[in-house]
PDB file of N, CA and C in Angstrom:
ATOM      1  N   UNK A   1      79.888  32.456 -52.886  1.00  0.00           N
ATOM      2  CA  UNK A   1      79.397  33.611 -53.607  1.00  0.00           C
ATOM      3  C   UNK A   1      79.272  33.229 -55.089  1.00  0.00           C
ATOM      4  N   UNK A   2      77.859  33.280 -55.865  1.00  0.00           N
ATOM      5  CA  UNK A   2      78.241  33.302 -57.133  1.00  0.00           C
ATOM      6  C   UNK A   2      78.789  34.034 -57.669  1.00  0.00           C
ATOM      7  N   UNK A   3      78.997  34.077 -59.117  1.00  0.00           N
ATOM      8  CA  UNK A   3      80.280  34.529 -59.910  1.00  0.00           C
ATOM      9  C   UNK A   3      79.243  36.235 -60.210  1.00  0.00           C
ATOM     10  N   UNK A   4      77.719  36.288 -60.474  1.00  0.00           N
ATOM     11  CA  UNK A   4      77.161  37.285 -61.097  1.00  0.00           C
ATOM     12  C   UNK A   4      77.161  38.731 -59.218  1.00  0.00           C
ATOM     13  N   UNK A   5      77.412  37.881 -57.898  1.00  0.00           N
ATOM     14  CA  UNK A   5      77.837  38.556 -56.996  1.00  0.00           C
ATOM     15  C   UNK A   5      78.769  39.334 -56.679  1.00  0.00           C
ATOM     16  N   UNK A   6      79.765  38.980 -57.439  1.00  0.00           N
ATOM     17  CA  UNK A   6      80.949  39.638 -57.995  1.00  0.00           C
ATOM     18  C   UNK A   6      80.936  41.084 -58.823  1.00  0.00           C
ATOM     19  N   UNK A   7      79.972  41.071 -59.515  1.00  0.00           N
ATOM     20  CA  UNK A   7      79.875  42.045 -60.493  1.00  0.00           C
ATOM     21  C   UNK A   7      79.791  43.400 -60.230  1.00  0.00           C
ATOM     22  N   UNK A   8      80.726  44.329 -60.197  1.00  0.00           N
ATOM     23  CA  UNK A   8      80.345  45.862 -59.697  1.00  0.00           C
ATOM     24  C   UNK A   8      78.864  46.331 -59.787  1.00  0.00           C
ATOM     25  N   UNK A   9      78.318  45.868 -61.334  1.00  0.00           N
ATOM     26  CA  UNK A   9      77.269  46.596 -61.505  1.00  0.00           C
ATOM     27  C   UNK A   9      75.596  45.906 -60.658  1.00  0.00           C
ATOM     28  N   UNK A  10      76.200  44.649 -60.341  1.00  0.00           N
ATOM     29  CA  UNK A  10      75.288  43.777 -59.260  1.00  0.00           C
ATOM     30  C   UNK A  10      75.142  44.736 -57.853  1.00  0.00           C
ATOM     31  N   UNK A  11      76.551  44.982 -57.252  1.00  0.00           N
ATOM     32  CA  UNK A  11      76.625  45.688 -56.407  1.00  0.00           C
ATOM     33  C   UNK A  11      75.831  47.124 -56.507  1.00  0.00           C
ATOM     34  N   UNK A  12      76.371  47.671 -57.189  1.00  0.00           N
ATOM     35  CA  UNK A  12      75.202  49.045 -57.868  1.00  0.00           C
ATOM     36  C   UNK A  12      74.158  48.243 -57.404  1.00  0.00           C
ATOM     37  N   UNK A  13      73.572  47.881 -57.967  1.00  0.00           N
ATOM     38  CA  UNK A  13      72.477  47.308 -58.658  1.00  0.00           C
ATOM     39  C   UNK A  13      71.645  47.442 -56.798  1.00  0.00           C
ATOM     40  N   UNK A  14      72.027  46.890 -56.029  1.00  0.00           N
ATOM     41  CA  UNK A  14      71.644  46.011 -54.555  1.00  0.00           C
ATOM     42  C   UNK A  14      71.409  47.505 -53.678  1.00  0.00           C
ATOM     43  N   UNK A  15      72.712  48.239 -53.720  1.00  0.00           N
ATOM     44  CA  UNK A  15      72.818  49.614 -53.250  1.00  0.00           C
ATOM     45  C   UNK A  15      71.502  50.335 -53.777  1.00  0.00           C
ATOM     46  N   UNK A  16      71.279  50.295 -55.200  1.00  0.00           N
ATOM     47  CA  UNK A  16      70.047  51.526 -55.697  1.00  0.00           C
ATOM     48  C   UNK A  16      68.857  50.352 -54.959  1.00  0.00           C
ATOM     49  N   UNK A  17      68.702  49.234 -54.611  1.00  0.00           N
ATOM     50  CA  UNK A  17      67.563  48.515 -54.315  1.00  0.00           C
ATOM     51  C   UNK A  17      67.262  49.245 -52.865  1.00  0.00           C
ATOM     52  N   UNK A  18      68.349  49.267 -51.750  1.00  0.00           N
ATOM     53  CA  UNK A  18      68.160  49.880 -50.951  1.00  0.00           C
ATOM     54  C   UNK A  18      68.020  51.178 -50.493  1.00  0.00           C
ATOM     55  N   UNK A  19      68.304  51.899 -51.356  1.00  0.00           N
ATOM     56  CA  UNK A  19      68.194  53.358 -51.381  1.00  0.00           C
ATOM     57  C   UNK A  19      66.813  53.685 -52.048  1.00  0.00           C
ATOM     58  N   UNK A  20      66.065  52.269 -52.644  1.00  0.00           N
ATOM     59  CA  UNK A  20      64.877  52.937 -53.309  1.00  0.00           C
ATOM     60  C   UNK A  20      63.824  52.704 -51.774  1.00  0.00           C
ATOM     61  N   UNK A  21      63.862  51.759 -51.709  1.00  0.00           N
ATOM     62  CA  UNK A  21      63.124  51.206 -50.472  1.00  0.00           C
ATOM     63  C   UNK A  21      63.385  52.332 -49.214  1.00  0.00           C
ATOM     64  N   UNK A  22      64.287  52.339 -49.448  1.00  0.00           N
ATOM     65  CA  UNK A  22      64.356  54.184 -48.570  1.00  0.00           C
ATOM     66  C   UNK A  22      63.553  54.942 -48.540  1.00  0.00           C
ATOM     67  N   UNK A  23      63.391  55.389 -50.269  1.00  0.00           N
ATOM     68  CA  UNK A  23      62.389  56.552 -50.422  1.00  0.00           C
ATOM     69  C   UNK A  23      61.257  56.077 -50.305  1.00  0.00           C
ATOM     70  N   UNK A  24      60.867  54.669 -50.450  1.00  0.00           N
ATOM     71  CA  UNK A  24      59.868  54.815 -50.790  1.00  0.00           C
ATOM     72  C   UNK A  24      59.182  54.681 -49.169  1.00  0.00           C
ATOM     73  N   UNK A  25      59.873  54.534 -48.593  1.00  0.00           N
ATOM     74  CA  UNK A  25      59.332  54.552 -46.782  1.00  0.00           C
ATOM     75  C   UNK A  25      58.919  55.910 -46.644  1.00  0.00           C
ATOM     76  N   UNK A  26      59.686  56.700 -47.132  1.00  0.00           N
ATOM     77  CA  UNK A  26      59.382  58.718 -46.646  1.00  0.00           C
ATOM     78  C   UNK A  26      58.390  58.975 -47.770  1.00  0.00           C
ATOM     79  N   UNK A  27      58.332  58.155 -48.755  1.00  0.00           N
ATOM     80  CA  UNK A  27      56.817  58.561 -49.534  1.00  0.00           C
ATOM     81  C   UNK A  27      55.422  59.273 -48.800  1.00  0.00           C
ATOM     82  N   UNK A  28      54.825  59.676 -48.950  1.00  0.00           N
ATOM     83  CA  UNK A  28      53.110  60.435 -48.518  1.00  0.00           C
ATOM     84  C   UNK A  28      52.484  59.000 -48.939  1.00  0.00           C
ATOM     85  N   UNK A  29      51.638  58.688 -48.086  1.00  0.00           N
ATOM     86  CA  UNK A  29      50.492  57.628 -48.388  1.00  0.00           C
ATOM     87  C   UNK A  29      49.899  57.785 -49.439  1.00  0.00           C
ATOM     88  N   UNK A  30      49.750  58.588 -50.256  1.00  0.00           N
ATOM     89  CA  UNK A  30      48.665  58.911 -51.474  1.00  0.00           C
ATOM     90  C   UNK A  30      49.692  58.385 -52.587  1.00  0.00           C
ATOM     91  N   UNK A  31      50.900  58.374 -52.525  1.00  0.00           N
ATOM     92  CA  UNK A  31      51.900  57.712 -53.081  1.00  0.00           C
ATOM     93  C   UNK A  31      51.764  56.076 -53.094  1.00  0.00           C
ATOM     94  N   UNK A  32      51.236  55.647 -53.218  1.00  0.00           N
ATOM     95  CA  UNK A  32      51.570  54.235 -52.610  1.00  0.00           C
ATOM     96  C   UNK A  32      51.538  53.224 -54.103  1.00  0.00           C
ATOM     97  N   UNK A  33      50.838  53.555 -55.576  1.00  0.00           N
ATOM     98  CA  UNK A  33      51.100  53.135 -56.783  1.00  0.00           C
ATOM     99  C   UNK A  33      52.616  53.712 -56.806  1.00  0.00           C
ATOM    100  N   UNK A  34      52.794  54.815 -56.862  1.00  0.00           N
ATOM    101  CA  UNK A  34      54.187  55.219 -57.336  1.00  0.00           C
ATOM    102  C   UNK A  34      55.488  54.606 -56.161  1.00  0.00           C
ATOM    103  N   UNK A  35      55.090  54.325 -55.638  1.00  0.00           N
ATOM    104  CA  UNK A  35      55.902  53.240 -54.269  1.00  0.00           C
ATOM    105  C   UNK A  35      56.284  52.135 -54.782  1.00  0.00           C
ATOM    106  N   UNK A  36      55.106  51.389 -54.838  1.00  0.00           N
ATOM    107  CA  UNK A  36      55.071  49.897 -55.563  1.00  0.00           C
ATOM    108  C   UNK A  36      56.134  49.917 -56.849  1.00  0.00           C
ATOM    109  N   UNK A  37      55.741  50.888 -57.712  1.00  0.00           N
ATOM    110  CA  UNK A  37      56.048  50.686 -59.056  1.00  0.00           C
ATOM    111  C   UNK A  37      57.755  50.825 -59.083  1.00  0.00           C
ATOM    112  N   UNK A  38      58.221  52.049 -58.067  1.00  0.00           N
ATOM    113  CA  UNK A  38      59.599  51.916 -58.061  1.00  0.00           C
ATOM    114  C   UNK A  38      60.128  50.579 -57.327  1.00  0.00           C
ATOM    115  N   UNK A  39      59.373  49.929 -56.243  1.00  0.00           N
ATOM    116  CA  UNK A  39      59.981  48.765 -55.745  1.00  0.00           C
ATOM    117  C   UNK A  39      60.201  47.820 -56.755  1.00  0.00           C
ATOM    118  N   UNK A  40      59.199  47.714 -57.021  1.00  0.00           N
ATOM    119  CA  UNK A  40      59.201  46.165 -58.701  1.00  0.00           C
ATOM    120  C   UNK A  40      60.103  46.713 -59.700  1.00  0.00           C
ATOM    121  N   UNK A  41      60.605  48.255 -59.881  1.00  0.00           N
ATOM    122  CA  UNK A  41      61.560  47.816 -60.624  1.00  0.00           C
ATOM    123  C   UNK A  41      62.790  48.170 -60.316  1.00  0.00           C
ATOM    124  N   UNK A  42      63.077  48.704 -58.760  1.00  0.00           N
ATOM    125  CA  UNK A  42      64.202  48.692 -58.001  1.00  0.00           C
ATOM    126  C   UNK A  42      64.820  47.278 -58.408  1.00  0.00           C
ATOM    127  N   UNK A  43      63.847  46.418 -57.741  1.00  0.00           N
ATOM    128  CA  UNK A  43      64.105  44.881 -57.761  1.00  0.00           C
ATOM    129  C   UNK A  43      64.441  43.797 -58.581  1.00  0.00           C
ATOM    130  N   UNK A  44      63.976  44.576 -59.965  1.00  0.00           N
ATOM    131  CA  UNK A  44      64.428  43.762 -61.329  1.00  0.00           C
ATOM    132  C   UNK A  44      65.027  43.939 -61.828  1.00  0.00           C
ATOM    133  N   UNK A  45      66.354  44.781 -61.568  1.00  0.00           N
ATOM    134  CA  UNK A  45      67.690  45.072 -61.975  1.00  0.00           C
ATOM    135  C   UNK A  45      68.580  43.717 -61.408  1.00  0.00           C
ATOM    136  N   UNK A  46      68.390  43.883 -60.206  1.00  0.00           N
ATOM    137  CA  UNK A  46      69.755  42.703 -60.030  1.00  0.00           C
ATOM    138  C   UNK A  46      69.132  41.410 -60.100  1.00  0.00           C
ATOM    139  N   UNK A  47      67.727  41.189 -60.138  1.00  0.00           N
ATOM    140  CA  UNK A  47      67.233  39.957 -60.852  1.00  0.00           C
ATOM    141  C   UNK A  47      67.870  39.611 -62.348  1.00  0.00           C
ATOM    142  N   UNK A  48      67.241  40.426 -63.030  1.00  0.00           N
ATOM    143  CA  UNK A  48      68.208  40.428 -64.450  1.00  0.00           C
ATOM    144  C   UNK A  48      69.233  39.987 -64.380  1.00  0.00           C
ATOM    145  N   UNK A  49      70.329  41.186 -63.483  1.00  0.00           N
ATOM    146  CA  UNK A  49      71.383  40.654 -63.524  1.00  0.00           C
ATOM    147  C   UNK A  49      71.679  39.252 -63.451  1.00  0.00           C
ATOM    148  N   UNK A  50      71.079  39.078 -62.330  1.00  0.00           N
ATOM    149  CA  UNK A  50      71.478  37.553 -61.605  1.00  0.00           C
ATOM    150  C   UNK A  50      70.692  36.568 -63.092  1.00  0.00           C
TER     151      UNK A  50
END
């Protein structure tokens, strides 16, 4: 495990990734910019982190 895996706020971080990808599954199709846009930056939190 690296050391930045460790990090509570990594953990946060992984949890809100999957909970976004959640919503963004129950999104309406006409949604699908506002989908994207929360995935890319669901995803660049624990990038950062890391």
């Amino acid at each position: 495990m690296m050391s930045y895996e460790k990090l509570d706020v990594y953990q946060c971080a992984i949890k809100f990734l999957s909970l976004a990808i959640e919503i963004t599954i129950e999104m309406p199709r006409g949604q699908a910019p506002l989908a994207d846009q929360l995935k890319r930056a669901a995803m660049s939190i624990p990038l950062s982190i890391a």
